[in-house]
C-alpha atoms as a PDB file:
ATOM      1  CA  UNK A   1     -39.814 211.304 -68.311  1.00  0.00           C
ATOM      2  CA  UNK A   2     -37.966 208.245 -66.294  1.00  0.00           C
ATOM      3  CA  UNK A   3     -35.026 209.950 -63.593  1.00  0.00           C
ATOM      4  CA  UNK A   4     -33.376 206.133 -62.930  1.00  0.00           C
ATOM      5  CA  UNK A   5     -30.533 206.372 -65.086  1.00  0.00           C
ATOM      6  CA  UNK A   6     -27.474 205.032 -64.198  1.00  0.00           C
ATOM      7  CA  UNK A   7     -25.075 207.397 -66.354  1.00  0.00           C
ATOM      8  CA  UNK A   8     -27.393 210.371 -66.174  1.00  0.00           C
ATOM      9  CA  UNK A   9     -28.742 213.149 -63.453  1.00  0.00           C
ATOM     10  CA  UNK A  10     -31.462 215.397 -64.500  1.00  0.00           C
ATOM     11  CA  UNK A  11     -33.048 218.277 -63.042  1.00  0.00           C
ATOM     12  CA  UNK A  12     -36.453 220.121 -63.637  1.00  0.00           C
ATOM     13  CA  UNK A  13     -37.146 223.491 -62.314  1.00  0.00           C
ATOM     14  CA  UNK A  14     -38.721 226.724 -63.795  1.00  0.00           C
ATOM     15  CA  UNK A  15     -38.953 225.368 -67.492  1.00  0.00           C
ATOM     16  CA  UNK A  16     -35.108 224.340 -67.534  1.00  0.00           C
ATOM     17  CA  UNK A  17     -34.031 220.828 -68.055  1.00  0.00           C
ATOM     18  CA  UNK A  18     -30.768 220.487 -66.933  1.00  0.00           C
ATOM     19  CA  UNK A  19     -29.044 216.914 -68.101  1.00  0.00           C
ATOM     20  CA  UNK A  20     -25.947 215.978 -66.283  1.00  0.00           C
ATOM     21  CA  UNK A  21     -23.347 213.223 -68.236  1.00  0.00           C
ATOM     22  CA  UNK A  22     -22.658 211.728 -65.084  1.00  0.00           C
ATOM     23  CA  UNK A  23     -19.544 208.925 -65.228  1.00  0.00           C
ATOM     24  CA  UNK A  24     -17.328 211.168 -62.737  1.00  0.00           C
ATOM     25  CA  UNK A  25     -14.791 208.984 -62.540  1.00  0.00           C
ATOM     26  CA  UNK A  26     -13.774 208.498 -66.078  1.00  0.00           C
ATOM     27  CA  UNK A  27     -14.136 212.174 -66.671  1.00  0.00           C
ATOM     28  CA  UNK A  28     -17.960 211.608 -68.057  1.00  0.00           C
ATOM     29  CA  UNK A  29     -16.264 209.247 -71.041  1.00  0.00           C
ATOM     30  CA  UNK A  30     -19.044 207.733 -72.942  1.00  0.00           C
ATOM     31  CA  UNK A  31     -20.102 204.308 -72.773  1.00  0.00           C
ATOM     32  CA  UNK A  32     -22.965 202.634 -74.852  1.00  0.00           C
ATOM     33  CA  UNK A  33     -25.372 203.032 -71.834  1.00  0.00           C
ATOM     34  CA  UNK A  34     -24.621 206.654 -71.221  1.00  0.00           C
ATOM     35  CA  UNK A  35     -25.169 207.419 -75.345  1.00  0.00           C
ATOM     36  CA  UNK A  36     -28.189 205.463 -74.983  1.00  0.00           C
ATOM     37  CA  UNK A  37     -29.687 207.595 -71.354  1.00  0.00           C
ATOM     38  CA  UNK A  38     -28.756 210.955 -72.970  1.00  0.00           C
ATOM     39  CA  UNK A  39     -30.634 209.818 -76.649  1.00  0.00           C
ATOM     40  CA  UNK A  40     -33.315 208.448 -74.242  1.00  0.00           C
ATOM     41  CA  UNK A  41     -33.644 212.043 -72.265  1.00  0.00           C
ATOM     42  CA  UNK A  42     -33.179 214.491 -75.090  1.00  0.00           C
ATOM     43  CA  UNK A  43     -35.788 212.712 -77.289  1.00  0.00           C
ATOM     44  CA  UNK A  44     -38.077 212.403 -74.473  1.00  0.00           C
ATOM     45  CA  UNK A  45     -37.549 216.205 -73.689  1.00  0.00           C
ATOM     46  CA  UNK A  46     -38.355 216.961 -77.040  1.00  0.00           C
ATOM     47  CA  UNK A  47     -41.914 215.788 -76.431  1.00  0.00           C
ATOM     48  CA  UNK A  48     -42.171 217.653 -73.560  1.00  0.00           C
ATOM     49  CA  UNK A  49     -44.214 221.296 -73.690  1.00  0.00           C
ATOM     50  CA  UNK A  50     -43.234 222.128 -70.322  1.00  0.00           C
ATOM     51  CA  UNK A  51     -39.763 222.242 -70.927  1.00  0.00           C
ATOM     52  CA  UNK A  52     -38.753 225.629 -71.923  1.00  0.00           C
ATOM     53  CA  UNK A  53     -34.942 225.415 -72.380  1.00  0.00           C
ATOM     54  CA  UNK A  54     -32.045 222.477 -71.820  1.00  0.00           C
ATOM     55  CA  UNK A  55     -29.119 222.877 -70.708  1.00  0.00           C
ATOM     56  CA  UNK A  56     -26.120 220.235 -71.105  1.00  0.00           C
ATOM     57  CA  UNK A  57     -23.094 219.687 -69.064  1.00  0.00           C
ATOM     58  CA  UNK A  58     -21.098 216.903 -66.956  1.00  0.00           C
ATOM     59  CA  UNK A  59     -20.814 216.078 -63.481  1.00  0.00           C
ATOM     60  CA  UNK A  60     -17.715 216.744 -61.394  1.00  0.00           C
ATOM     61  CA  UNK A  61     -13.762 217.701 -63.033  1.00  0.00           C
ATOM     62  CA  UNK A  62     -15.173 217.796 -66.665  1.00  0.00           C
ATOM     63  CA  UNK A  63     -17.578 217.892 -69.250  1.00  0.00           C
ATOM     64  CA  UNK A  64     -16.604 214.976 -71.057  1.00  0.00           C
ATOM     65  CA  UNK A  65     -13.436 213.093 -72.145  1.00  0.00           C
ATOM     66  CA  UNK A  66     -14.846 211.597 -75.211  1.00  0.00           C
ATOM     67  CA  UNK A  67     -15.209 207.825 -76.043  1.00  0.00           C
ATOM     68  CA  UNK A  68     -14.191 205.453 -72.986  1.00  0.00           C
ATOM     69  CA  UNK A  69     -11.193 203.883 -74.773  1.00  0.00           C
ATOM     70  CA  UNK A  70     -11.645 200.529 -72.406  1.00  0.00           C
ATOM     71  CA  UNK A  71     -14.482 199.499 -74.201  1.00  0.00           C
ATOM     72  CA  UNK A  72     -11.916 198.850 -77.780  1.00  0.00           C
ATOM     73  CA  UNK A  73      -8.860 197.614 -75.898  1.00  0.00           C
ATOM     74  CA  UNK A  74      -9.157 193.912 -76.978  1.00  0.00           C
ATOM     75  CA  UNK A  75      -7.482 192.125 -80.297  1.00  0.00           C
ATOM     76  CA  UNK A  76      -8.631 194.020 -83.639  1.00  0.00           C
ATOM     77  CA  UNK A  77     -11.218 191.083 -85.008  1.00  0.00           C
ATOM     78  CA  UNK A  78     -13.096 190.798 -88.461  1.00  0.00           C
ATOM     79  CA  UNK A  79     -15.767 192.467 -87.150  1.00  0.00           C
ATOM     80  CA  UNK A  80     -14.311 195.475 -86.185  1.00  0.00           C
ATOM     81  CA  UNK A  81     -15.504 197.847 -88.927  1.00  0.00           C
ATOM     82  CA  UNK A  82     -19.157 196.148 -88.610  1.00  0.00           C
ATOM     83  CA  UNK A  83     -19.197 197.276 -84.733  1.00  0.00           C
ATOM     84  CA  UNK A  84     -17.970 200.648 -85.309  1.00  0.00           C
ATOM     85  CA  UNK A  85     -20.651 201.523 -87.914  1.00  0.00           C
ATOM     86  CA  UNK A  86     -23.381 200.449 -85.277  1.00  0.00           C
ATOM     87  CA  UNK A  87     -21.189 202.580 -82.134  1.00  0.00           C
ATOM     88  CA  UNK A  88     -21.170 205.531 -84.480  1.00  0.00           C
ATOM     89  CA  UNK A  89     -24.628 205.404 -85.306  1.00  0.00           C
ATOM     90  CA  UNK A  90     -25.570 205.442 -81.638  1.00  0.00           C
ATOM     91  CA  UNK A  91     -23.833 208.996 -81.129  1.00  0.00           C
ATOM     92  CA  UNK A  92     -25.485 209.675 -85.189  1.00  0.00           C
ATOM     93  CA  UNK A  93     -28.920 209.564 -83.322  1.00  0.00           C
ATOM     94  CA  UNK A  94     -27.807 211.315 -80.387  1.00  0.00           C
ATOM     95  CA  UNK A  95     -26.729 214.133 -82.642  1.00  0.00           C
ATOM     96  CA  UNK A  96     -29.667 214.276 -84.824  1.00  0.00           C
ATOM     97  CA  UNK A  97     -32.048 214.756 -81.492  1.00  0.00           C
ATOM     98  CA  UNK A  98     -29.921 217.295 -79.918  1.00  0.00           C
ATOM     99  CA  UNK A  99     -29.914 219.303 -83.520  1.00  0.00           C
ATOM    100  CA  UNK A 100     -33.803 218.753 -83.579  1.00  0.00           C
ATOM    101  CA  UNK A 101     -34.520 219.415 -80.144  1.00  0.00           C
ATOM    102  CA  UNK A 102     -37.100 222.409 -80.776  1.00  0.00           C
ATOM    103  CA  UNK A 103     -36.377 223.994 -77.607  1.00  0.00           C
ATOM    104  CA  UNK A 104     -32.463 226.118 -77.396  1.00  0.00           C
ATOM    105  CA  UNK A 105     -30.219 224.016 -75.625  1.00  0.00           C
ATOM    106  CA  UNK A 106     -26.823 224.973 -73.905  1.00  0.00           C
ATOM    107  CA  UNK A 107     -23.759 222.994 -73.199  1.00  0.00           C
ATOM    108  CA  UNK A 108     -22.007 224.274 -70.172  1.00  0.00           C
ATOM    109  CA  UNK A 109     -18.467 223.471 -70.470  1.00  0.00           C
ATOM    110  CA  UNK A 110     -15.829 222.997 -68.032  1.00  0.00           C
ATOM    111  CA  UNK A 111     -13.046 221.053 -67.394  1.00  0.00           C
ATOM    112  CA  UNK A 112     -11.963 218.667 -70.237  1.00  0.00           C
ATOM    113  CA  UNK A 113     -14.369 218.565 -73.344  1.00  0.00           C
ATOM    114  CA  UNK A 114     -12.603 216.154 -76.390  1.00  0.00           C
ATOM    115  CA  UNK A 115     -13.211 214.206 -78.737  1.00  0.00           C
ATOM    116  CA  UNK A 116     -17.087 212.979 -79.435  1.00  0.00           C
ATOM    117  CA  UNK A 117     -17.567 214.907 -76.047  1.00  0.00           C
ATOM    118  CA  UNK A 118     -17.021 218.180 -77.566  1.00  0.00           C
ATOM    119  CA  UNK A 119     -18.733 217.214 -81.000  1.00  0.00           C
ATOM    120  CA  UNK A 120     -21.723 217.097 -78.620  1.00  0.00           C
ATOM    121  CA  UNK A 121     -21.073 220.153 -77.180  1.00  0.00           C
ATOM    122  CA  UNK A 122     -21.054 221.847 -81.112  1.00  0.00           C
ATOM    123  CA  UNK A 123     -24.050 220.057 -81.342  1.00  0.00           C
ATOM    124  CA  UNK A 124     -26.105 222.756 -79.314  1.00  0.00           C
ATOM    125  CA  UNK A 125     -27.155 225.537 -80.108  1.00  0.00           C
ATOM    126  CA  UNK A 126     -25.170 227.930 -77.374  1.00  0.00           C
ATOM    127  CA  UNK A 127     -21.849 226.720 -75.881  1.00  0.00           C
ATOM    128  CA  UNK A 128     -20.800 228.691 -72.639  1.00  0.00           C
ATOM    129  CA  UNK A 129     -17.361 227.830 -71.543  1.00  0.00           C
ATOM    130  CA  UNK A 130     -15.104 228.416 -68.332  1.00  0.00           C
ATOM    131  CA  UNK A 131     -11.923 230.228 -69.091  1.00  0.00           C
ATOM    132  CA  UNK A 132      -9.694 227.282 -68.182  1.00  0.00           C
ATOM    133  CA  UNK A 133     -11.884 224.987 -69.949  1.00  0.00           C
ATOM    134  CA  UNK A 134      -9.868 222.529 -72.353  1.00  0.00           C
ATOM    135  CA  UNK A 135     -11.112 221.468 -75.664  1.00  0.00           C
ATOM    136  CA  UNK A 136      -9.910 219.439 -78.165  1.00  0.00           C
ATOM    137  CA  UNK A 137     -10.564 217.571 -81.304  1.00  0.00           C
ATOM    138  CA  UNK A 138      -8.389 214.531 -80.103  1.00  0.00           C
ATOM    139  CA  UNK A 139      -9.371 212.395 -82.677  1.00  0.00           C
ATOM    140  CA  UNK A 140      -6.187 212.086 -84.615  1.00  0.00           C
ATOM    141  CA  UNK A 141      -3.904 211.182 -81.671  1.00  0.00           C
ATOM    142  CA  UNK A 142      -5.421 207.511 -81.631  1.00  0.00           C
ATOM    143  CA  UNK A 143      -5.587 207.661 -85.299  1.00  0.00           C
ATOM    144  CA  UNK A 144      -9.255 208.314 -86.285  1.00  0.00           C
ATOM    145  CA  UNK A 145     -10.666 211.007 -88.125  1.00  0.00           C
ATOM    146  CA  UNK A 146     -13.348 212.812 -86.449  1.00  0.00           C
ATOM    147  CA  UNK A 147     -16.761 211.490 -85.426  1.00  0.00           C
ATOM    148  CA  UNK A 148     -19.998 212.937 -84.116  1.00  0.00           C
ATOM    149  CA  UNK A 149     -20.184 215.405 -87.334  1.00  0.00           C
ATOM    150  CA  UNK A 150     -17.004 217.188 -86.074  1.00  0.00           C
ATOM    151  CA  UNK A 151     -15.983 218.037 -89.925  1.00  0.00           C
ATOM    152  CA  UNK A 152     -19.957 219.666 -90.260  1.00  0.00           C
ATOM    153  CA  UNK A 153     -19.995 221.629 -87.208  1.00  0.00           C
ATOM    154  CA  UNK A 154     -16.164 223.243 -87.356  1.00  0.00           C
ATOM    155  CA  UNK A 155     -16.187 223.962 -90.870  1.00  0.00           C
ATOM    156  CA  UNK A 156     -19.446 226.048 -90.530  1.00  0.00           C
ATOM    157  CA  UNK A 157     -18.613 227.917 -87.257  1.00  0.00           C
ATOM    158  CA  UNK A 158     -14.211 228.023 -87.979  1.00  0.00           C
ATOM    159  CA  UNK A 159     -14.094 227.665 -91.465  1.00  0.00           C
ATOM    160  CA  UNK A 160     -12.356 225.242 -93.475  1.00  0.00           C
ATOM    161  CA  UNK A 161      -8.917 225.859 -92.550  1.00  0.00           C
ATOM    162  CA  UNK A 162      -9.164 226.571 -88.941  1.00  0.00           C
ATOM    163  CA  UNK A 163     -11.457 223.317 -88.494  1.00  0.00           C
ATOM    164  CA  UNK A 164      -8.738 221.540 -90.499  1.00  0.00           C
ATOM    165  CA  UNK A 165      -5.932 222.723 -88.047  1.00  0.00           C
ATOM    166  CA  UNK A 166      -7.947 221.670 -85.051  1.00  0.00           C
ATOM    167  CA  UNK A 167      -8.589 218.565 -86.686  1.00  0.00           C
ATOM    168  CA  UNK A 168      -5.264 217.002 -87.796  1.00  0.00           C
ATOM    169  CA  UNK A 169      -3.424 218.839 -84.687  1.00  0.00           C
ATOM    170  CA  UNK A 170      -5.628 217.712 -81.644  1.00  0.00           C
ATOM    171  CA  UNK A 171      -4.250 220.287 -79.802  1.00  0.00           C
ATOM    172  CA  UNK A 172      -6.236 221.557 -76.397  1.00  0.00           C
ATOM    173  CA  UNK A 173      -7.663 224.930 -76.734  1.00  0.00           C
ATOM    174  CA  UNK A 174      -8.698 226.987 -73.479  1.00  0.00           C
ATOM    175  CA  UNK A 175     -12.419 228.394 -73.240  1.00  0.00           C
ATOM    176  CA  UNK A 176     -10.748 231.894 -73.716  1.00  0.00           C
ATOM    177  CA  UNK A 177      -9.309 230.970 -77.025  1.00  0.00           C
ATOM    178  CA  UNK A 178     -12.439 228.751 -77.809  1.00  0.00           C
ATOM    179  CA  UNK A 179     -14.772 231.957 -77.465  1.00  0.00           C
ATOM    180  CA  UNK A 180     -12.354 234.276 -79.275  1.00  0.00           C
ATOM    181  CA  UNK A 181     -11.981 231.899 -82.667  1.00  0.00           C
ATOM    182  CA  UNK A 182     -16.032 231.622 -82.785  1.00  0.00           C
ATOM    183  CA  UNK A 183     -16.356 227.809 -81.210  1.00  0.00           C
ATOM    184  CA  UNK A 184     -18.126 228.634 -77.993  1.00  0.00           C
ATOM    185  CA  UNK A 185     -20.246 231.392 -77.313  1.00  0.00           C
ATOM    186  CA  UNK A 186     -18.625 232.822 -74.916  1.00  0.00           C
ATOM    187  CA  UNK A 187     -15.958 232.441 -71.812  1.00  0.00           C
ATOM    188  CA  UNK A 188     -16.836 233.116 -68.302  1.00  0.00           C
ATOM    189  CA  UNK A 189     -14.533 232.828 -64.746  1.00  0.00           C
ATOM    190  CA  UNK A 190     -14.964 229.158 -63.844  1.00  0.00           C
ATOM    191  CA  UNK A 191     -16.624 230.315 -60.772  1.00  0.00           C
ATOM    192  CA  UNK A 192     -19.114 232.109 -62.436  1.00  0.00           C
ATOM    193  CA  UNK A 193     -19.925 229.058 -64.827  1.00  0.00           C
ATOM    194  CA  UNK A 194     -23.577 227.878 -63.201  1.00  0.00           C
ATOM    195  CA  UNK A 195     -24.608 231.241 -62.608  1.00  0.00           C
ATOM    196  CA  UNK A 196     -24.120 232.524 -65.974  1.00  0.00           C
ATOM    197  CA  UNK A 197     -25.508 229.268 -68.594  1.00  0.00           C
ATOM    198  CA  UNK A 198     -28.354 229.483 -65.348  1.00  0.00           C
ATOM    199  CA  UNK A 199     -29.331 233.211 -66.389  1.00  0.00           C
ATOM    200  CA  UNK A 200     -29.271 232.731 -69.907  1.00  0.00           C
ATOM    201  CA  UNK A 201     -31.465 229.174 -69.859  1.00  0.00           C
ATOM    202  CA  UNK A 202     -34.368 231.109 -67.548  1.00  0.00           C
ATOM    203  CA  UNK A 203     -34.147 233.958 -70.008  1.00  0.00           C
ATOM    204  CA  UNK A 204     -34.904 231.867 -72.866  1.00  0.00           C
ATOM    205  CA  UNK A 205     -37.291 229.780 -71.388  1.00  0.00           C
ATOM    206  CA  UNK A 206     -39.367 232.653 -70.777  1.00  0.00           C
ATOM    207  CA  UNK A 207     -38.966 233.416 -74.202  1.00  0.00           C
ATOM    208  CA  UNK A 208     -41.155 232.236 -77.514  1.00  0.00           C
ATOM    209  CA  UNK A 209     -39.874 228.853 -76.998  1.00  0.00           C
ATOM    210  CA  UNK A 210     -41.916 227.633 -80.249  1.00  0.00           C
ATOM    211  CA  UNK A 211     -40.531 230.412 -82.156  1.00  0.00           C
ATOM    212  CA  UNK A 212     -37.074 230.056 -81.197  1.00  0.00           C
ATOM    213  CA  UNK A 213     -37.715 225.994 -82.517  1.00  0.00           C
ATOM    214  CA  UNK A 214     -39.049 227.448 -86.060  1.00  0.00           C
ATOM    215  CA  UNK A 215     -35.543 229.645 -85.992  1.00  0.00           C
ATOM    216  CA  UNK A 216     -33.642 226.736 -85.332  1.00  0.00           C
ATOM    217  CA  UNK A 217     -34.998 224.917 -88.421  1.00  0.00           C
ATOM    218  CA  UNK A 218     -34.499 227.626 -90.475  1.00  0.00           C
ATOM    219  CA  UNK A 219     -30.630 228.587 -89.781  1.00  0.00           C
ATOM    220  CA  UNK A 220     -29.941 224.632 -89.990  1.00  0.00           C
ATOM    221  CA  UNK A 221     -31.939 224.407 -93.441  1.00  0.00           C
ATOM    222  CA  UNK A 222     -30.303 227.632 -94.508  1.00  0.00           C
ATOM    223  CA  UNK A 223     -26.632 226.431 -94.756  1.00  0.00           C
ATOM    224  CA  UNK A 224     -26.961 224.923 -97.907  1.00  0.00           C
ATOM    225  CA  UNK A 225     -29.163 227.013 -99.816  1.00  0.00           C
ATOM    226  CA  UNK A 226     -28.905 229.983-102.037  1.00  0.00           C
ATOM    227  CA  UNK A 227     -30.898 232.814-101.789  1.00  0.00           C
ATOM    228  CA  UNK A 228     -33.444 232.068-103.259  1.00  0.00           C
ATOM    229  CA  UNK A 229     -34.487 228.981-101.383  1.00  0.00           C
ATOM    230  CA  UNK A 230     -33.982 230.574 -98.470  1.00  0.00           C
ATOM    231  CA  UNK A 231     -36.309 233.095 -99.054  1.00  0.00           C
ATOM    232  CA  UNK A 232     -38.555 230.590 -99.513  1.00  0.00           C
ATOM    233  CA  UNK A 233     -37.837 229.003 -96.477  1.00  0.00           C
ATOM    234  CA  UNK A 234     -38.171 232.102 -94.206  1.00  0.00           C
ATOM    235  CA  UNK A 235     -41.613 232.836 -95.625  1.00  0.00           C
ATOM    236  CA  UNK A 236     -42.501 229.288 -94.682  1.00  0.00           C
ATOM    237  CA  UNK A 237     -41.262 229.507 -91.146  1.00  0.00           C
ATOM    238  CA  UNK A 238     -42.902 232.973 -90.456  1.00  0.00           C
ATOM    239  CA  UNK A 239     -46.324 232.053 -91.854  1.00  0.00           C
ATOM    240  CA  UNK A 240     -46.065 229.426 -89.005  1.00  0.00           C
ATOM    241  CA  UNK A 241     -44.530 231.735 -86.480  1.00  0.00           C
ATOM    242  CA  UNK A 242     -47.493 234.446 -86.914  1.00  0.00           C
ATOM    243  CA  UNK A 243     -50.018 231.587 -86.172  1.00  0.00           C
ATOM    244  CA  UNK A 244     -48.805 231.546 -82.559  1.00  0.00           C
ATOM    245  CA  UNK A 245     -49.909 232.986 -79.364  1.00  0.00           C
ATOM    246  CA  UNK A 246     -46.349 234.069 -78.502  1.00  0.00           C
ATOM    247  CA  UNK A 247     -46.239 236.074 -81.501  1.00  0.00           C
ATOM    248  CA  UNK A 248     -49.595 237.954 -80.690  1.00  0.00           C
ATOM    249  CA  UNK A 249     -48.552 238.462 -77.262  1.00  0.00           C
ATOM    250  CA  UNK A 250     -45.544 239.713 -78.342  1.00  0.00           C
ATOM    251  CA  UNK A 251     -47.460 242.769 -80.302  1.00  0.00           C
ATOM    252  CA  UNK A 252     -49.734 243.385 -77.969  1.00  0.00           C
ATOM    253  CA  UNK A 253     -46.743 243.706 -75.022  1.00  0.00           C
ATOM    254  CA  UNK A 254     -45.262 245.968 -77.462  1.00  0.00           C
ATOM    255  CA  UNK A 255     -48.605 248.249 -78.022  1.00  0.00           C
ATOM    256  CA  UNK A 256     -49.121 248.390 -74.680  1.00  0.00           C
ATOM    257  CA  UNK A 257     -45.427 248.906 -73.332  1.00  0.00           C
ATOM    258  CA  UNK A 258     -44.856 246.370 -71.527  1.00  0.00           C
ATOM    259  CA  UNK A 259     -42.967 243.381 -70.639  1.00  0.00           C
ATOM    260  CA  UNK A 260     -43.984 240.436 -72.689  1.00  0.00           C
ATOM    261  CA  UNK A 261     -45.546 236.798 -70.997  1.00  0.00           C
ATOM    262  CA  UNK A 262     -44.986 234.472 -73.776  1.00  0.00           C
ATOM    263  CA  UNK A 263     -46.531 231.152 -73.183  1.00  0.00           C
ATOM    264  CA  UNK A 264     -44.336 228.992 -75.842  1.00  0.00           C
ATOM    265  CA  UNK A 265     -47.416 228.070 -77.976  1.00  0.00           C
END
C-alpha cells in the first residue's frame, strides 16, 4: 500500500491500520481527491492479510465536516444533476468498500462529524465517540436530502422515526446523546478518545479476524431476510467459519484452558 497521499495519513502497527482524513483546515471536508485516497486505502486494505483491524478518524479539531461546499459555489448549469450523480457515486464506492471491508473497522469520532462525514462514520462497523463530539445529519439545512446511505444506516440502527427526526431537523447531537439513542457505540471523555478505540482495535485484531469478516456478511445479508433465509445463510457462513484455523485454535485453547492465538486464517 502507497503512504503519499495528499488528503490522507496512515499508520501501520501491530495489525491496526489507522487512516487519518487529513484536510485540517477545512475541518477534514471532503474533496474529490480525499474520497478518491480513502476509496484508494480502504480497498487496498482489504487485500491486505496483515491487517487485522482499521480504525477511521480525522486529523486535528474534527472528524469531518461533510462535503467541502467550495467545490458547488459557482452558477447552477445544465449539467448540474449529471455531475452530482458521478460526485455521489464516488462516496457510493467509498461506502460499499468500507461495508465490505472483511476486517472490523472503527470510526473514532471527535469534534464535528456531519453530513456525508458522519454517513461514513455509520458506515463502520463500531463508532466510538467523545462526549462533546457533535453530530449531525446537516443535509437539509442546504436543502438536500441525505447522501452516503444516511436513510439505510439510521433507519436500521434509530428506527424510522428517530432517523426521520434527525433527518429533516439537522440538529447537532453530542456523543453522549449519540451513544444513548443507539448511533455510536459508545461515549468516552475526549481525553480518553485514542486510548480507548486503541484498546478495542488491538483486541480485535488479535481476534478471528476471518471470522469476524464471515459475521459481517451475515448481519448485513440478514436485514432483509426472513427467517428462513437466514437460517440458510448462517449455515452457509459457519460451514466456512469451521474450515478455519482460528476456529480450531479456538477449541483447542478452550480444551486446554488457555488463552487463544488466533492467526486470522
Amino acid at each position: 500500500m502507497r503512504t503519499d497521499f495528499q488528503h490522507v495519513l496512515i499508520n501501520f502497527e501491530a495489525g491496526v491500520l489507522t487512516i487519518i482524513m487529513n484536510r485540517p483546515t477545512v475541518l477534514n471536508a471532503f474533496n474529490e481527491l480525499m474520497i478518491q485516497e480513502m476509496t484508494e486505502v480502504v480497498e487496498a486494505a482489504a487485500q491486505d492479510e496483515t491487517i487485522r483491524c482499521v480504525i477511521l478518524t480525522g486529523a486535528g479539531r474534527a472528524f469531518g465536516a461533510g462535503q467541502d461546499l467550495s467545490a458547488f459555489a459557482g452558477e447552477p448549469s445544465a449539467n448540474d444533476s449529471e455531475a452530482a450523480q458521478e460526485h455521489l457515486a464516488a462516496y457510493h464506492r467509498l461506502i460499499n468498500s468500507i461495508l465490505q471491508l472483511p476486517q472490523p473497522i472503527i470510526a473514532a469520532i471527535h469534534g464535528v462529524a456531519t453530513g456525508i462525514s458522519l454517513n461514513i462514520a455509520l458506515a463502520c462497523d463500531l463508532r466510538i465517540a467523545a462526549d462533546n463530539a457533535r453530530l449531525s445529519e446537516a443535509f437539509a439545512r442546504i436543502g438536500l436530502v441525505p447522501d452516503g446511505g444516511g436513510a439505510y444506516f439510521l433507519t436500521r440502527l434509530l428506527g424510522a422515526g428517530k432517523a426521520l427526526e434527525l433527518a429533516l431537523l439537522a440538529e447537532e447531537i453530542s456523543g453522549t446523546e449519540a451513544a444513548r439513542i443507539g448511533l455510536v457505540t459508545s461515549s468516552v471523555p475526549q481525553s480518553g478518545l485514542e486510548e480507548t478505540v486503541r484498546a478495542l482495535a488491538l483486541r480485535l485484531a488479535h481476534g478471528p479476524t476471518r471470522t469476524y469478516g464471515l459475521i459481517k456478511k451475515l448481519f448485513q445479508e440478514a436485514q432483509d431476510k426472513d427467517l428462513a433465509a437466514v437460517l440458510q445463510l448462517e449455515g452457509k457462513y459457519q460451514s466456512m467459519a469451521i474450515e478455519t484455523a482460528d476456529h480450531r485454535e479456538g477449541v483447542q485453547a478452550f480444551m486446554q484452558k488457555r488463552p487463544p492465538k488466533y492467526s486470522g486464517k
